[in-house]
Structures are given as structure tokens and as C-alpha cells.
Protein backbone atom coordinates (compact mmCIF):
# COMPACT_ATOMS: atom_id res chain seq x y z
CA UNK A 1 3.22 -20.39 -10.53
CA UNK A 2 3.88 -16.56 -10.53
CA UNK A 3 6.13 -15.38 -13.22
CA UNK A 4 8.88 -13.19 -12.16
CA UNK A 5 7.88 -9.39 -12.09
CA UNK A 6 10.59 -7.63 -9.97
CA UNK A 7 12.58 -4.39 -11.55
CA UNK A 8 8.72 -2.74 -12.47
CA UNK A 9 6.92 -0.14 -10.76
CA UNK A 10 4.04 -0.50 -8.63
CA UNK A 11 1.44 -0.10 -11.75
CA UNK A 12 2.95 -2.57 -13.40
CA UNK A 13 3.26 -5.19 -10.55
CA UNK A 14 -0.77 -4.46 -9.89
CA UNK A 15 -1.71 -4.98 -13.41
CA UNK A 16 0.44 -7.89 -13.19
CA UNK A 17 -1.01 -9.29 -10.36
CA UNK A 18 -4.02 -8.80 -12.03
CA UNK A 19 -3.99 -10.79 -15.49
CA UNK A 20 -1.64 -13.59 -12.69
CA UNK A 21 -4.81 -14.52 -10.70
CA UNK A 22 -7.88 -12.78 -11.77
CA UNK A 23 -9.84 -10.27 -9.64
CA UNK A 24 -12.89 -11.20 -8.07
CA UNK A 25 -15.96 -9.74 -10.09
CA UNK A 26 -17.80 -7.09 -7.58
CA UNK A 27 -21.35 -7.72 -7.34
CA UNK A 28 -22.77 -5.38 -9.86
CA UNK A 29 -20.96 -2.46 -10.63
CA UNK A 30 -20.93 -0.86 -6.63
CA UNK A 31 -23.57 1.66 -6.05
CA UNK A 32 -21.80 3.85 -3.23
CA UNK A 33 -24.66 4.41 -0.51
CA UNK A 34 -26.06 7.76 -1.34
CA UNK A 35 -23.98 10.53 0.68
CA UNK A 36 -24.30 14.14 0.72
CA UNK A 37 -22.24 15.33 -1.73
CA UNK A 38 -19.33 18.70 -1.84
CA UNK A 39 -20.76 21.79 -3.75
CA UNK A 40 -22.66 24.66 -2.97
CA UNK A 41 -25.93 23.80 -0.27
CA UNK A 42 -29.12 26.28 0.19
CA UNK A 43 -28.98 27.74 3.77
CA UNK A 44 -31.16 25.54 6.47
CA UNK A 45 -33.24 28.86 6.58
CA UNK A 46 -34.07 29.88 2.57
CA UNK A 47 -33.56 33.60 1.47
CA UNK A 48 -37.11 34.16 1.67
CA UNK A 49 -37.44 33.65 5.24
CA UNK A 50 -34.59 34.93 7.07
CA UNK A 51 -35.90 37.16 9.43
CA UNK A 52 -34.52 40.13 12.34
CA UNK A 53 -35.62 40.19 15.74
CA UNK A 54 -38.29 43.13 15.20
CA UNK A 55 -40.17 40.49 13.50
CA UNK A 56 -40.21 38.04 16.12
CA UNK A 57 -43.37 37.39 18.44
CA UNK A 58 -44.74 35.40 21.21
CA UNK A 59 -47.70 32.97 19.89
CA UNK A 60 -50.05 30.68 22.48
CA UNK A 61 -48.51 27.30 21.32
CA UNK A 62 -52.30 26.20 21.95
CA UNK A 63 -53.04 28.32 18.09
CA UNK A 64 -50.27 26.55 16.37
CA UNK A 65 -50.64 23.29 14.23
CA UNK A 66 -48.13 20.98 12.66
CA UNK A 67 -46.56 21.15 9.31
CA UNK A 68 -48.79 18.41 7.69
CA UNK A 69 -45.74 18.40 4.97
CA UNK A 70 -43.10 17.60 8.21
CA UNK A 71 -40.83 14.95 6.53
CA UNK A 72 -39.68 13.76 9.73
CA UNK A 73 -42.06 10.99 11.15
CA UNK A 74 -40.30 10.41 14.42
CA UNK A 75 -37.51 12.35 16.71
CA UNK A 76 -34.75 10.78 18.12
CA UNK A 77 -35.49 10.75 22.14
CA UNK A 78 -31.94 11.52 23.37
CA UNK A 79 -31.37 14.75 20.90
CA UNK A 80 -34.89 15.57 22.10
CA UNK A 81 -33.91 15.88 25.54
CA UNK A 82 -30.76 17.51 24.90
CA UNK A 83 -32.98 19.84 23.15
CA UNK A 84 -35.51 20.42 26.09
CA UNK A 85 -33.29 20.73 28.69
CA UNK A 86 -31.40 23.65 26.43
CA UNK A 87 -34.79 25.41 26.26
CA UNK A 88 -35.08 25.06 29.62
CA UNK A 89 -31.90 26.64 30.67
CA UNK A 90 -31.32 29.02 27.61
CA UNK A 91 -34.66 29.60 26.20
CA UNK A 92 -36.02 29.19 22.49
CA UNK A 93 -32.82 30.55 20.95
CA UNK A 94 -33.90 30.36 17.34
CA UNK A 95 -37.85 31.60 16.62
CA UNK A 96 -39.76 28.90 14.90
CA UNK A 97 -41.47 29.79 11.20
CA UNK A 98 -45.42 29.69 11.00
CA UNK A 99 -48.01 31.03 8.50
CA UNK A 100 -51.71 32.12 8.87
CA UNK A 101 -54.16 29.40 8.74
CA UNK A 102 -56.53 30.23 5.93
CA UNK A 103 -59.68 31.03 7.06
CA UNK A 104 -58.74 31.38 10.76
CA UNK A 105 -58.23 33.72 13.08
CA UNK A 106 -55.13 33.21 15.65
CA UNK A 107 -54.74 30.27 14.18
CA UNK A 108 -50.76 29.24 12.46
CA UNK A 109 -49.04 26.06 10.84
CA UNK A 110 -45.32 25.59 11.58
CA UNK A 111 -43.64 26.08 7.96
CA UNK A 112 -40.05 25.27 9.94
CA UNK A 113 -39.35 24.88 13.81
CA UNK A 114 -41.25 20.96 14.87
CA UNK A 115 -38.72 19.76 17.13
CA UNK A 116 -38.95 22.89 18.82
CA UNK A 117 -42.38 23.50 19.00
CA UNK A 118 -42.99 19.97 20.66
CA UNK A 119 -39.84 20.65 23.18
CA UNK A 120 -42.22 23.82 24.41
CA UNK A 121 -44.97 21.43 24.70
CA UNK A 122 -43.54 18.79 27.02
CA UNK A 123 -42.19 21.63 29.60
CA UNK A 124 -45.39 22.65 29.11
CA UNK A 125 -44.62 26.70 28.36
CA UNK A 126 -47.97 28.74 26.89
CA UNK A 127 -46.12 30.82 24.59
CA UNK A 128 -42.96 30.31 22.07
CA UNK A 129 -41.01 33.38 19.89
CA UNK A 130 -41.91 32.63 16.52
CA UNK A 131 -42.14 34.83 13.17
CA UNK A 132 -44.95 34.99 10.71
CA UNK A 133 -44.49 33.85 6.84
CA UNK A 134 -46.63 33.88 3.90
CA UNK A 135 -45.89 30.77 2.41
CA UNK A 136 -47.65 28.43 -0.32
CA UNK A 137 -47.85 24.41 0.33
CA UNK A 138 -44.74 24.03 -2.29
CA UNK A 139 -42.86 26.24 0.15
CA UNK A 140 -43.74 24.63 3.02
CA UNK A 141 -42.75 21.39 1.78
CA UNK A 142 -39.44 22.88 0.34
CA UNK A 143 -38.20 24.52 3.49
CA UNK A 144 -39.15 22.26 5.72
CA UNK A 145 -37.32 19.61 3.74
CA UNK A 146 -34.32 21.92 3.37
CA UNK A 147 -34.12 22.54 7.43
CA UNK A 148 -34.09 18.76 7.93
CA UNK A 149 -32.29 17.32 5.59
CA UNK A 150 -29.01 20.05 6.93
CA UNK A 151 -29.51 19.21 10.42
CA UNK A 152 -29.38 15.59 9.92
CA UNK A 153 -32.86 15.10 11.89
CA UNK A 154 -34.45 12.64 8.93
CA UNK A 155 -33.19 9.07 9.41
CA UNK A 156 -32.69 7.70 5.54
CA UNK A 157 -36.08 6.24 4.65
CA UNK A 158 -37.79 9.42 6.17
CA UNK A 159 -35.62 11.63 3.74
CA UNK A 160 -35.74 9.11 0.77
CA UNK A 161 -40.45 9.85 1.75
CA UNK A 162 -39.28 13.36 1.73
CA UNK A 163 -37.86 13.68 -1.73
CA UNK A 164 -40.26 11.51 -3.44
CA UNK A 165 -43.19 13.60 -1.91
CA UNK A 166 -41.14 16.49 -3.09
CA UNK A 167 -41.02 15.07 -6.61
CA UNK A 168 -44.91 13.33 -6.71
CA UNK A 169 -46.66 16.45 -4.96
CA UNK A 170 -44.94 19.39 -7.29
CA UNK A 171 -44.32 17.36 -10.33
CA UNK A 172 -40.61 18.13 -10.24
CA UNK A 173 -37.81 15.50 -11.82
CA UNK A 174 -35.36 14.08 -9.55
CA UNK A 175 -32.51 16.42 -10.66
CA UNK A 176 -35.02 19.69 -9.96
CA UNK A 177 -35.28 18.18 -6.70
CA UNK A 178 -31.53 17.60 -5.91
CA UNK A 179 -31.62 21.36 -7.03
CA UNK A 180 -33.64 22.52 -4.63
CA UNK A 181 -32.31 20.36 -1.62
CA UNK A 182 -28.74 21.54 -2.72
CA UNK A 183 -28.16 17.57 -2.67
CA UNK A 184 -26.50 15.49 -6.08
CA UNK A 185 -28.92 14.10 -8.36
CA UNK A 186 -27.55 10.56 -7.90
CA UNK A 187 -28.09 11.07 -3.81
CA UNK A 188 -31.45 11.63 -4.02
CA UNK A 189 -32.02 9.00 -6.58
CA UNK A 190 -30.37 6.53 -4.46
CA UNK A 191 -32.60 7.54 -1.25
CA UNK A 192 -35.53 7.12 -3.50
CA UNK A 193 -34.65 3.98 -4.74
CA UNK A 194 -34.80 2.74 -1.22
CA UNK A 195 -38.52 3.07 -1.04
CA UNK A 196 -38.52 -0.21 -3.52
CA UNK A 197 -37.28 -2.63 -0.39
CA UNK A 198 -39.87 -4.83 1.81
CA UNK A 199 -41.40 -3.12 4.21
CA UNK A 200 -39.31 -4.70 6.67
CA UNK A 201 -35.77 -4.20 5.50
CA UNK A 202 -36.84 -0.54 5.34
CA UNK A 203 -38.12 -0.55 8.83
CA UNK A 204 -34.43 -1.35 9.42
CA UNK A 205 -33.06 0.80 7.71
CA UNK A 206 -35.43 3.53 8.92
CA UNK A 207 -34.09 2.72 12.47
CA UNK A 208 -30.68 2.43 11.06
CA UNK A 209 -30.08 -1.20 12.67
CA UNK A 210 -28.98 -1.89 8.70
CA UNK A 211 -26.92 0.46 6.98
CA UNK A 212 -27.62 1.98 3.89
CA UNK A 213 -24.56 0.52 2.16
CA UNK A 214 -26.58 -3.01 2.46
CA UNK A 215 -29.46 -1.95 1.98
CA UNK A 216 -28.06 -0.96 -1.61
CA UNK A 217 -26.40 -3.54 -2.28
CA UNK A 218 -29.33 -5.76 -1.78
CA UNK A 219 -31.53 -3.88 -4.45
CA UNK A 220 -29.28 -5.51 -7.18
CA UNK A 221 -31.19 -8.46 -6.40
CA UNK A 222 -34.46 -8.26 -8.45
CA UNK A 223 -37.50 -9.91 -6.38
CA UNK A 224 -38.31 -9.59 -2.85
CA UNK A 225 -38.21 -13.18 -1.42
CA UNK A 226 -34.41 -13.32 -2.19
CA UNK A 227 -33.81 -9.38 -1.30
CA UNK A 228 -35.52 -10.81 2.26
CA UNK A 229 -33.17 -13.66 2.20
CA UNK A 230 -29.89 -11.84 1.75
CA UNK A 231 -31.40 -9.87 4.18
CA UNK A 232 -31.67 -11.73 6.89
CA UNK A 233 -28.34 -13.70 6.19
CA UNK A 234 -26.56 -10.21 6.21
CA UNK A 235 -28.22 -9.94 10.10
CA UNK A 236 -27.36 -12.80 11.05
CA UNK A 237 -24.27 -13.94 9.72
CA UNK A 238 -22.91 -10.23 10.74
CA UNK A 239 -21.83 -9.30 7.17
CA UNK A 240 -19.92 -6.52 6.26
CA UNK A 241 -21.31 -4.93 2.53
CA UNK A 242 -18.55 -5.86 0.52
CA UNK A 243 -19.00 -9.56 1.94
CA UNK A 244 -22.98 -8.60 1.35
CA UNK A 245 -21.59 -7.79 -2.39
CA UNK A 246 -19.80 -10.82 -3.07
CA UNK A 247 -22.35 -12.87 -1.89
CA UNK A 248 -24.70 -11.35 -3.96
CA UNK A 249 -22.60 -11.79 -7.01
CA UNK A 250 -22.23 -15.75 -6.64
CA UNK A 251 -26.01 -15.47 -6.19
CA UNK A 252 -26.82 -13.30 -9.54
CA UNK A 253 -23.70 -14.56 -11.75
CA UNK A 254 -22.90 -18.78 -10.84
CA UNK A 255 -19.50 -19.38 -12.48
CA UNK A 256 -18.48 -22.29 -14.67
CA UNK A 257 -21.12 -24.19 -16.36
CA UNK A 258 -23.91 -25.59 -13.63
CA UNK A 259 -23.88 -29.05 -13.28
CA UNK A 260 -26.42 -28.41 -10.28
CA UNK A 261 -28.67 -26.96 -8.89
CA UNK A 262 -28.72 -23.20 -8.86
CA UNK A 263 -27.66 -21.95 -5.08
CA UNK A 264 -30.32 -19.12 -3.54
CA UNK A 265 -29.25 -17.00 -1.12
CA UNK A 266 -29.67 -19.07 1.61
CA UNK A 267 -27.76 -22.06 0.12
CA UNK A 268 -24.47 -20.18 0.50
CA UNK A 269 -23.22 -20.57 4.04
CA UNK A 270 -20.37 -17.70 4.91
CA UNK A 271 -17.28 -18.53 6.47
CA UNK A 272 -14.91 -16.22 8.58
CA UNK A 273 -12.05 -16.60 11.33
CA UNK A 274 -14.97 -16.58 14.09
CA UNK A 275 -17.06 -18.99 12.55
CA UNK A 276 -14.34 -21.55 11.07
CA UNK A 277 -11.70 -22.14 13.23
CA UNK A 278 -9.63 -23.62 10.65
CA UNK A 279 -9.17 -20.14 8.91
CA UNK A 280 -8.32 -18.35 12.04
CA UNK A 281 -5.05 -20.81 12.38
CA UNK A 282 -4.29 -20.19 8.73
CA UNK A 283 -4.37 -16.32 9.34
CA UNK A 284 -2.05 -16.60 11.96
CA UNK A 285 0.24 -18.59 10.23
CA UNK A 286 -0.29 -16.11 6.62
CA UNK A 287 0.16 -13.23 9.41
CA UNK A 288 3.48 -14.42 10.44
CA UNK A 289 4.92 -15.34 7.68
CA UNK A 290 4.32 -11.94 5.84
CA UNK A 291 4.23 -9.54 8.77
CA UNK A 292 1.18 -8.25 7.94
CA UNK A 293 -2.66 -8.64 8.58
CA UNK A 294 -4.25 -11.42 6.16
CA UNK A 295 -8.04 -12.02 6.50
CA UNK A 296 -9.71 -14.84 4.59
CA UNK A 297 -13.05 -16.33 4.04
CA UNK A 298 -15.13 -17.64 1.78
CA UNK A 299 -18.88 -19.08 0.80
CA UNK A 300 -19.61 -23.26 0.73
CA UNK A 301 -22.36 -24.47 -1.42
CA UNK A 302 -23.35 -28.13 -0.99
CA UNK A 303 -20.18 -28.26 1.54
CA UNK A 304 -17.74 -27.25 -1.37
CA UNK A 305 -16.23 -23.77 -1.14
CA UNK A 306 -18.03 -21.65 -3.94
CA UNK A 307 -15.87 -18.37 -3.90
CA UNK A 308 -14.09 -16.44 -1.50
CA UNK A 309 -10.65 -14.17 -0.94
CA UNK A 310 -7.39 -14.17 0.77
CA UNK A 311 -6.63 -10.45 1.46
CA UNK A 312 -3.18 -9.60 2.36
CA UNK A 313 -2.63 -5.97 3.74
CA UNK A 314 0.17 -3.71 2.74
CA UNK A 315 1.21 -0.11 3.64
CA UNK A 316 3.75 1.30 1.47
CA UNK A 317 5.43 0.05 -2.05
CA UNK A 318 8.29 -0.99 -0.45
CA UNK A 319 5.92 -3.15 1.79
CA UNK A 320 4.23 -4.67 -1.83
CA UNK A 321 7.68 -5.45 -3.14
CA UNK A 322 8.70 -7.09 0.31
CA UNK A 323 5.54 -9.10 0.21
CA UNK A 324 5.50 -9.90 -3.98
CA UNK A 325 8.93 -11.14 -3.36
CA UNK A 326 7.93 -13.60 -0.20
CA UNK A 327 5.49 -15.18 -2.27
CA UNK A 328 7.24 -15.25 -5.72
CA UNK A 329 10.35 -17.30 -3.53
């Protein structure tokens, strides 16, 4: 039974609530997807190549190459278009960057400007305004990196490729690299950390079909069959990440002493309002009798419930103290 806790603020009543039932161990210590985070950010052109218009000029696109350091492996087809049929109305509007090729004549590598560049292509145009840089391979790397990774135009496993090339290629740590990016160190360790998923969770992830929060919430899980497991139960069983999370904890951390066998990942079946119809009756009859939304569900192993929760929404203190004294009646 609950023991009596009216008369005390709302710190109190949460702690109370707290040592009265027990929270429910997260699944690992969260690791918040990485984010970009507030602070000061380099410009999406660097210092050292902001240009005026007297340096602008028209170059054959048929003499200019690819950034072989482009961290973006594919463009998104709608911005694309969006893009071309701007160009086609308005014109380039911002020059691309390119440098000399060494050792050629008329010839020029895009340091910044891709998306741009190929837009020119597909209307087919000879020419596009660009301005000419001297710029070393670190450079190119760097600012092309920089110009992305502002405008949003790397999905996450293309910038998490980015950063690591940034950090194997120049030798740089990970915080000299969130330096340089004008990201957090922990961001870019994150994005790098989700190069160590299989291939094909990353393909997800790459085509962002699987978010980012799962996808770190299933690196707490040490080997790959089970990371493909919880997975492909997180696909199909439509789970959110903090579901992902909990799942992953009765996985990692069994409680009580096991008289059993151990449960994998796919031992644990998941049970909601849509796929239990018994728990959507008992919602509605939680919802009513406290006036507020209640959502419940929890995890069966060997057809006995494992864990789960009963969440009961509130909105204002008053709101806790109407609720804490409905149930302590």
C-alpha cells in the first residue's frame, strides 16, 4: 500500500514515489542521439575563401572534376530538383569553389559547390560562375565537410564517413575534429560510433528509415547477431527508443535470480494497446478514472510478463496532487 504523503511539495512527493515503487532501470545510462550542439559554428564558407564578385568567372563545366574528398555519397532527389529548377529560373546564385589541377592546364576540382555543379550538368549549361582557390587536400576535405555538414545535405552515416576520414586522413583526435567542424566533441563521437553497426542497420540509418536515437541505443548491445535482432524487432514491432531501451535492458541486465533460460532479444515479445486488446480496455478504464492519458505495456517471456510500465500523464502540480490523492484513496 502507499503510505500517506500529502502536506509535501512536489520534490518530496517524487522522491517519495520513488523509494514507494522503484523506477524502472533505463537501459544503460541513455546516450542522447548525437545533435548539433549551441556554441559558436565556423561559417559554411571558411575565412580563407570568402570571395567578391571581381573574382568570380565562367569555367566550361566540361574542365571541372569532383571533389574526390565530397563527404556526401548521394543527393536527395526532391532538394535536387528544387535546386535545378532555381538555377533555371534564377541562375547560379552562389559561385562554386575550385582549385587548379596540378599538372593541368584548364583543368579544376570543386573544393565546395557539388550539388551545384551537377544541377548545371543535368540542364545541360556549358559554363557555371565559379572562383579559383589554392587549396591543399586537408583543406579540401575541411571545407567541404564544413559546407555540408551546415546545410544539412549529409544524411548521418555519410557525416559520421566524413568525420572519421577527417580524423584517419589528417591524424587529428576527435575533439580537433569537433573543433574544426564547430560541432561538440561528444556529437562527433557519437556519429562515429555509428560506423560500428552491421552493414545493414547502417544502410537504414543512412536512408534514415531508422532513427539515430535507435540506432544508439542498440550499440549498448555488444555483438552483432543480437544488435541485428533488436534490430529487426524495433522494425517490426514499431518501437519507439525508449521502448527500444527498455527492451534492451531486460536483455543485458535479467532481474531476480534465473531459474531459466536466459531470454535473447527475440524471446521477448512486446505488448501495446494495438497489439493486446486487453490493455487498450484497461487504458480506457485508467483514462477515466484519472482524467488523464495512461499508456501501458509491457514484454512476456515464456508467456509471463517480464517487465513493463504503467505511465500516467500529468500537467501541472495541482494535477500530481489530484492524481496522488485518487490513488492513495
Amino acid at each position: 500500500m502507499v503510505e500517506k504523503k500529502l502536506g509535501r511539495g512536489l520534490g518530496d512527493l517524487i522522491s517519495g514515489l520513488g523509494k514507494a515503487v522503484g523506477p524502472v532501470p533505463p537501459a544503460d545510462k541513455p546516450v542522447p542521439p548525437p545533435t548539433e550542439q549551441p556554441g559558436p559554428k565556423p561559417a559554411i564558407v571558411p575565412p580563407s575563401v570568402q570571395t567578391s564578385s571581381k573574382d568570380v568567372r565562367e569555367i566550361k563545366l566540361e574542365c571541372i572534376i569532383p571533389n574526390r574528398f565530397q563527404p556526401r555519397k548521394t543527393i536527395e532527389p526532391e532538394s535536387f530538383k528544387e535546386l535545378m529548377e532555381s538555377i533555371k529560373t534564377a541562375g547560379v546564385l552562389q559561385p562554386i569553389v575550385v582549385r587548379p589541377v596540378a599538372g593541368k592546364s584548364d583543368a579544376y576540382e570543386i573544393i565546395m559547390g557539388e550539388r551545384r555543379f551537377r544541377a548545371c550538368q543535368a540542364l545541360k549549361k556549358e559554363t557555371i560562375p565559379a572562383v579559383l582557390k589554392e587549396a591543399n587536400d586537408r583543406e579540401m576535405l575541411e571545407w567541404a565537410l564544413i559546407e555540408n555538414t551546415h546545410r544539412k545535405d549529409l544524411n548521418p552515416i555519410e557525416r559520421a564517413m566524413a568525420y572519421k576520414e577527417l580524423a584517419d586522413t589528417f591524424q587529428l583526435t576527435q575533439d580537433e575534429v569537433a573543433k574544426r567542424v564547430g560541432a561538440d566533441r561528444t556529437t562527433v563521437t557519437n556519429f562515429i560510433r555509428l560506423l560500428g553497426l552491421p552493414a545493414e542497420v547502417q544502410e537504414d540509418v543512412r536512408r534514415q528509415t531508422f532513427s539515430v536515437g535507435h540506432a544508439m541505443a542498440i550499440l549498448a548491445v555488444p555483438d552483432t547477431a543480437n544488435r541485428l535482432k533488436l534490430w529487426r524487432q524495433a522494425k517490426n514491432e514499431d518501437l519507439s527508443v525508449r521502448h527500444l531501451r527498455i527492451r534492451i535492458d531486460a536483455f543485458l541486465r535479467p532481474r531476480g535470480v534465473a531459474t531459466g533460460p536466459v531470454p535473447q532479444p527475440d524471446m521477448l515479445k512486446h505488448f501495446t494497446a494495438r497489439t493486446d486488446p486487453n490493455l487498450k480496455d484497461l487504458e480506457d478504464r485508467f483514462r477515466r478514472k484519472f482524467g488523464t492519458q495512461v499508456t501501458i505495456f509491457y514484454d512476456k517471456f515464456q508467456d509471463k510478463i517480464r517487465n513493463g510500465q504503467i505511465i500516467i500523464d500529468f500537467y501541472s502540480q495541482d494535477d500530481f496532487q489530484r492524481i496522488l490523492e485518487m490513488i492513495e484513496k
